[in-house]
PDB file of N, CA and C in Angstrom:
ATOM      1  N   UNK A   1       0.838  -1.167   0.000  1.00  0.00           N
ATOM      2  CA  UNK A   1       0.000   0.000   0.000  1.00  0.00           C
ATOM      3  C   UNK A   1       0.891   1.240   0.000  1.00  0.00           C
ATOM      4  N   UNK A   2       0.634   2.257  -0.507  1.00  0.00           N
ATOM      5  CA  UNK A   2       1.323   3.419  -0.789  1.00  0.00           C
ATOM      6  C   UNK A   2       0.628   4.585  -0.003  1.00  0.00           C
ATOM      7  N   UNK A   3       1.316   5.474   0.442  1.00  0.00           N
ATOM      8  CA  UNK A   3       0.897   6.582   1.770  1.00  0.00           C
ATOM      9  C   UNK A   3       1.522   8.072   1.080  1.00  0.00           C
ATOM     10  N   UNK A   4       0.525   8.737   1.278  1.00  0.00           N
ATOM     11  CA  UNK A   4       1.325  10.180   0.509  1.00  0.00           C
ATOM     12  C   UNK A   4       1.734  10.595   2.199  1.00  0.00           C
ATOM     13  N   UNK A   5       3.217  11.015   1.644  1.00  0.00           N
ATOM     14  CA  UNK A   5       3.763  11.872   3.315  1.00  0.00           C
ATOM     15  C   UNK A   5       4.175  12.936   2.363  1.00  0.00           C
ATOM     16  N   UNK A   6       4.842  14.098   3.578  1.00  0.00           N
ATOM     17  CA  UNK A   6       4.969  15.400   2.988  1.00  0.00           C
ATOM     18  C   UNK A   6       6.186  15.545   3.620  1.00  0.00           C
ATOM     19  N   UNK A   7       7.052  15.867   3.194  1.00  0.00           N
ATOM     20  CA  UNK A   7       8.674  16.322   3.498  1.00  0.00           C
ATOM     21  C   UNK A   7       8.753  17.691   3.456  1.00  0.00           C
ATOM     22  N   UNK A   8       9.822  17.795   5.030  1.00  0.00           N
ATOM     23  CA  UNK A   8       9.540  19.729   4.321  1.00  0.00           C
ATOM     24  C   UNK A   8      11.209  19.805   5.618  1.00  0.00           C
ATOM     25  N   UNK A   9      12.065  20.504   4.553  1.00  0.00           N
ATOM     26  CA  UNK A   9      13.337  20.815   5.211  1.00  0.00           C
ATOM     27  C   UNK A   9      13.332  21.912   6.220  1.00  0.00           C
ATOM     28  N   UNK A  10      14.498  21.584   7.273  1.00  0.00           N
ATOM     29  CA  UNK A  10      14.668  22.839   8.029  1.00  0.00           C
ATOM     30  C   UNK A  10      15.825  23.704   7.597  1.00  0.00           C
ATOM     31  N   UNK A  11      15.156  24.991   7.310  1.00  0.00           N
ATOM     32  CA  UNK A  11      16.372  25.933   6.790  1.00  0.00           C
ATOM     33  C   UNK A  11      17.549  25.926   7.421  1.00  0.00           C
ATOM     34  N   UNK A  12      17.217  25.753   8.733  1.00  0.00           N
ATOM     35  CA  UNK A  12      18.302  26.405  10.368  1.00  0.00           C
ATOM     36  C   UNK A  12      19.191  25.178  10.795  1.00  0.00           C
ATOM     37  N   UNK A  13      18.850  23.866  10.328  1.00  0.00           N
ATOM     38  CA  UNK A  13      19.363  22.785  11.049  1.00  0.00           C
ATOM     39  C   UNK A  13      19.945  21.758   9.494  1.00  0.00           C
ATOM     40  N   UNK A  14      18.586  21.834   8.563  1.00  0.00           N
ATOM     41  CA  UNK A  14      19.075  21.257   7.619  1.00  0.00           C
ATOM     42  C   UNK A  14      18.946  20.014   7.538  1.00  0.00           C
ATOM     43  N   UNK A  15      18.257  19.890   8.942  1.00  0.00           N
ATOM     44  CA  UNK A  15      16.955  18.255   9.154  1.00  0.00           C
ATOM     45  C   UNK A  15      15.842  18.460   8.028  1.00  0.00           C
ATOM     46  N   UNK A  16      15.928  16.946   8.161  1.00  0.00           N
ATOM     47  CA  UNK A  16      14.094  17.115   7.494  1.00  0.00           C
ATOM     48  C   UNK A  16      13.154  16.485   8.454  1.00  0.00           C
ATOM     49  N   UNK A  17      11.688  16.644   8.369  1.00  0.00           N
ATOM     50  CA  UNK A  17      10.772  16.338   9.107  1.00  0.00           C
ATOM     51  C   UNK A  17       9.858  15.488   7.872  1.00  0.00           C
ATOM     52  N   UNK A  18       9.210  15.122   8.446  1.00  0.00           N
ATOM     53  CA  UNK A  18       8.256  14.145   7.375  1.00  0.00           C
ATOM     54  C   UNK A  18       7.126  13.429   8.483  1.00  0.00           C
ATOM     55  N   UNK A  19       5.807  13.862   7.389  1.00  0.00           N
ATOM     56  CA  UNK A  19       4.570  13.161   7.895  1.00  0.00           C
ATOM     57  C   UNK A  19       3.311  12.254   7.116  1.00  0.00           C
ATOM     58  N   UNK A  20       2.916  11.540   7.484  1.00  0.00           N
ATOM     59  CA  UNK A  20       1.472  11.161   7.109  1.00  0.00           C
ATOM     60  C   UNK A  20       0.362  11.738   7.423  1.00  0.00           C
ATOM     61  N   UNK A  21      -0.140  12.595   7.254  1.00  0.00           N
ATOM     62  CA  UNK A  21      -1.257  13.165   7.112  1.00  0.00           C
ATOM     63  C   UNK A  21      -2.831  11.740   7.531  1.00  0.00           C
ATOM     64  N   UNK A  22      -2.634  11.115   7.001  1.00  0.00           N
ATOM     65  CA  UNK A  22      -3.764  10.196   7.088  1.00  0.00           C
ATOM     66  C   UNK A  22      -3.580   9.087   7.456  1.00  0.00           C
ATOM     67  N   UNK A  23      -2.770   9.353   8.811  1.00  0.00           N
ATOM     68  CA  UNK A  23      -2.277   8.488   9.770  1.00  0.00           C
ATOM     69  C   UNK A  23      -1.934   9.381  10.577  1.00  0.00           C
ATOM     70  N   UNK A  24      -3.292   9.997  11.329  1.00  0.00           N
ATOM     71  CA  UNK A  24      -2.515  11.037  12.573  1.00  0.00           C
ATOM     72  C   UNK A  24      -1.739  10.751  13.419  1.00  0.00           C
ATOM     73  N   UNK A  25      -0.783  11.360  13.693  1.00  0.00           N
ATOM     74  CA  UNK A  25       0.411  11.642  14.833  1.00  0.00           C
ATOM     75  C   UNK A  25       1.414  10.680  13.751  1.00  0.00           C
ATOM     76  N   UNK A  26       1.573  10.295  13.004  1.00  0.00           N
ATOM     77  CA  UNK A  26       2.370   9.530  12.498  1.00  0.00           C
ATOM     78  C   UNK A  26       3.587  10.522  11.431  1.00  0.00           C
ATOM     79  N   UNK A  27       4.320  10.738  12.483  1.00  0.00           N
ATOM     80  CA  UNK A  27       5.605  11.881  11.925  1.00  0.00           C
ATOM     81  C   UNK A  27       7.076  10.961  12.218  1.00  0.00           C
ATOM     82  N   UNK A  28       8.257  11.447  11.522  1.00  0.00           N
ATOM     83  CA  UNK A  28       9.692  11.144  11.739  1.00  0.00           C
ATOM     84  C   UNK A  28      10.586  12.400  11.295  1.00  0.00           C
ATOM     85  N   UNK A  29      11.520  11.925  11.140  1.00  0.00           N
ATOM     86  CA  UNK A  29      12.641  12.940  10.950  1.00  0.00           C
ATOM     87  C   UNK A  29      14.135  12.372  10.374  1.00  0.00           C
ATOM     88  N   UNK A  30      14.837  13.032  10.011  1.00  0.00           N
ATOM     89  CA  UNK A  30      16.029  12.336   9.682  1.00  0.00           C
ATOM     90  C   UNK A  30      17.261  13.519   9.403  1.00  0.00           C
ATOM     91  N   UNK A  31      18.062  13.026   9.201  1.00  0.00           N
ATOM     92  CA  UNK A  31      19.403  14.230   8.820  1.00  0.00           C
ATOM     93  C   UNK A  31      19.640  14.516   7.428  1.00  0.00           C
ATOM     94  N   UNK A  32      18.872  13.430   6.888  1.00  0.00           N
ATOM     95  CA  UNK A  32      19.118  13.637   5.681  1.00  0.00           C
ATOM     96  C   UNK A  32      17.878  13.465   4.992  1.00  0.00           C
ATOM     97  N   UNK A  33      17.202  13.714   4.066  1.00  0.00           N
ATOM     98  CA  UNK A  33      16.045  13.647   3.006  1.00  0.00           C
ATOM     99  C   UNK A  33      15.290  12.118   2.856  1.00  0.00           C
ATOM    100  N   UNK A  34      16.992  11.226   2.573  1.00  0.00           N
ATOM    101  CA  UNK A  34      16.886   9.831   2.609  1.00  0.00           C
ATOM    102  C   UNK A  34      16.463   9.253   3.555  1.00  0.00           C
ATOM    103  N   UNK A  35      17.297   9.546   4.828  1.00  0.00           N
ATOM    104  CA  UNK A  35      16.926   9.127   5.842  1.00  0.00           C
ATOM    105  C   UNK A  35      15.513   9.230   6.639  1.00  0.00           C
ATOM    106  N   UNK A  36      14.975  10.350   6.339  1.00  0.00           N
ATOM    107  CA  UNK A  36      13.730  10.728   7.111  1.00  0.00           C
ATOM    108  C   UNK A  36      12.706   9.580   5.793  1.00  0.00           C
ATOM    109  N   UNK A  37      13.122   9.545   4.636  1.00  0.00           N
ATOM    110  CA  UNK A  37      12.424   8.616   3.977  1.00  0.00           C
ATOM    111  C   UNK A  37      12.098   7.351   4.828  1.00  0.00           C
ATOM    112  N   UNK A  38      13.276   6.851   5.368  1.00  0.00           N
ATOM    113  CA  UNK A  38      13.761   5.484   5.418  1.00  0.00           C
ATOM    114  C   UNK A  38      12.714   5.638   6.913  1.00  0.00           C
ATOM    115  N   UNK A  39      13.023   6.350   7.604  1.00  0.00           N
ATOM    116  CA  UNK A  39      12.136   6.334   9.323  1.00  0.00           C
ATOM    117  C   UNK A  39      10.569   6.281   8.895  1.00  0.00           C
ATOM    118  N   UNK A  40      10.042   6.908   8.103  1.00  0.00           N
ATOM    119  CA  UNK A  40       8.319   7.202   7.905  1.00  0.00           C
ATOM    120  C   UNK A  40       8.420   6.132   7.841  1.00  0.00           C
ATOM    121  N   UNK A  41       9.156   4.801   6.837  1.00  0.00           N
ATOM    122  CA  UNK A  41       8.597   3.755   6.817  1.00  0.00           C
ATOM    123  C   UNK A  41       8.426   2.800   7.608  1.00  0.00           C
ATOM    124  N   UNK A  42       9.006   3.284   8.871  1.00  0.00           N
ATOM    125  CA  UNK A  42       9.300   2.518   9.981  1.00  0.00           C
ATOM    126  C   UNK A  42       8.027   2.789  10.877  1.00  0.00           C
ATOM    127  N   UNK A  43       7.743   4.151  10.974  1.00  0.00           N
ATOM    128  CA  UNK A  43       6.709   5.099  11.576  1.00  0.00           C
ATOM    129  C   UNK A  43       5.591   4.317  11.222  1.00  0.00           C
ATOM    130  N   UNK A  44       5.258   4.273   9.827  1.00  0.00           N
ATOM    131  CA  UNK A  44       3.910   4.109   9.346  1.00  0.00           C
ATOM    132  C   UNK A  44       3.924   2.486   9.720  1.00  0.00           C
ATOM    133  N   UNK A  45       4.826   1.645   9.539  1.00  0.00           N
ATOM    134  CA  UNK A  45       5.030   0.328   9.969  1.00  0.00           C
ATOM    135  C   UNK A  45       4.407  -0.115  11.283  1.00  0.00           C
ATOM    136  N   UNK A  46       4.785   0.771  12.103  1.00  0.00           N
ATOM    137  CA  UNK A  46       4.552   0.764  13.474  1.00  0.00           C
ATOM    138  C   UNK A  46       3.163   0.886  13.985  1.00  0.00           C
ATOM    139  N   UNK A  47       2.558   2.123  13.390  1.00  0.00           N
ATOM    140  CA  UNK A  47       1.557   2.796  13.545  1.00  0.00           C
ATOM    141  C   UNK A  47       0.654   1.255  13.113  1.00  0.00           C
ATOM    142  N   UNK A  48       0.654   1.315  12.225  1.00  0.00           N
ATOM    143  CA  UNK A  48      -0.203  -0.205  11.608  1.00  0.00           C
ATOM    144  C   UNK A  48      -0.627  -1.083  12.308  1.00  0.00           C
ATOM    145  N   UNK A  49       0.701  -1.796  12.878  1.00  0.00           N
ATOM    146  CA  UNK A  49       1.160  -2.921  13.546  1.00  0.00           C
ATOM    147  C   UNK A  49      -0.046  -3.078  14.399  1.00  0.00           C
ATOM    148  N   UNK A  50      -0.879  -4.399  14.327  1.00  0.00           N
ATOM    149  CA  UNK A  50      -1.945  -4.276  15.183  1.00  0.00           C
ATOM    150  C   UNK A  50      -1.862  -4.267  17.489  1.00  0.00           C
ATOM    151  N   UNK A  51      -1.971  -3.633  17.881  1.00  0.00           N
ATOM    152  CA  UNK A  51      -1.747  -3.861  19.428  1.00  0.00           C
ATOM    153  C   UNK A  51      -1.602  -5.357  19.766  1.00  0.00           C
ATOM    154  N   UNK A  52      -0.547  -5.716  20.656  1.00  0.00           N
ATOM    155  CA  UNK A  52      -0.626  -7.055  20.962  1.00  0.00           C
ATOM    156  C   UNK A  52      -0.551  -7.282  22.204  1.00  0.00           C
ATOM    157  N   UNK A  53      -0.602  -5.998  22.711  1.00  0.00           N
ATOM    158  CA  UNK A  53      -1.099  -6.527  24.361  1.00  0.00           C
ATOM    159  C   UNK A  53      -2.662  -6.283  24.672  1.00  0.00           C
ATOM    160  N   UNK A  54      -3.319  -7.279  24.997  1.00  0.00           N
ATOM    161  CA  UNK A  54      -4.839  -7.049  25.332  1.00  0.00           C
ATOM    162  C   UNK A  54      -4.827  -6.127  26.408  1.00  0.00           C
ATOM    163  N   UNK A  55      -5.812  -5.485  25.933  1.00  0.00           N
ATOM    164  CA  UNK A  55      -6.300  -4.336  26.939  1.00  0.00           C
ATOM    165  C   UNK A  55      -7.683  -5.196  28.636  1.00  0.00           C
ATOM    166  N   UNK A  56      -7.229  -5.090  29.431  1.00  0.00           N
ATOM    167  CA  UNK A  56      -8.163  -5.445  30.242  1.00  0.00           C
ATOM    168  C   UNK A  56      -8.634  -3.988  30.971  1.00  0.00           C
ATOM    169  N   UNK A  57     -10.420  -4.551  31.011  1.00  0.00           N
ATOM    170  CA  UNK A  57     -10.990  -3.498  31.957  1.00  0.00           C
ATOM    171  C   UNK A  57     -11.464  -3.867  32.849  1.00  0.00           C
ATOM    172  N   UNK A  58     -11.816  -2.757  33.733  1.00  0.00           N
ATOM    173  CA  UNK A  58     -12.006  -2.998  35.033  1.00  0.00           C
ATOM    174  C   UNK A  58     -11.732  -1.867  35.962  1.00  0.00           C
ATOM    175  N   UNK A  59     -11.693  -1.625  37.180  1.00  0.00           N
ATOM    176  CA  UNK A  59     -12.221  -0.843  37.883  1.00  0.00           C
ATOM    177  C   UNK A  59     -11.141  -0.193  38.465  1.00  0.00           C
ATOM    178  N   UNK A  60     -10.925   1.392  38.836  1.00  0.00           N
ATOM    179  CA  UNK A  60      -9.376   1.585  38.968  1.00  0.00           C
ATOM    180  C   UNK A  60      -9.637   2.062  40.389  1.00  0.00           C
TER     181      UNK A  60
END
C-alpha cells in the first residue's frame, strides 16, 4: 500500500521532518532527506502494527 507523506526541510538545522497526514500523529525525521524517507517507513510500519497486548478493563 502506498501513503502520501509530505517532506519539508529545516532551513536552520538542515533536518528534514516528514509526515502522514492520514495516519494522525504519524511523523519522523532524519538528517538527511533519505533518511527521514527510510524512518516514515518505519513510523507508518509501526503505527499499523496491530496492538498485541490485550487491553483489560475494570475498575481503577
Amino acid at each position: 500500500m502506498k501513503w502520501r507523506v509530505i517532506l519539508e526541510s529545516d532551513p536552520e538545522t538542515g533536518d528534514w521532518a516528514i509526515c502522514c497526514r492520514e495516519l494522525p500523529g504519524c511523523t519522523s525525521a532524519g538528517e538527511t532527506e533519505e533518511e527521514a524517507l527510510e524512518n516514515i517507513k518505519e513510523a507508518i510500519q509501526l503505527y499499523l502494527q496491530p496492538e498485541s497486548t490485550p487491553l483489560t478493563i475494570g475498575r481503577v
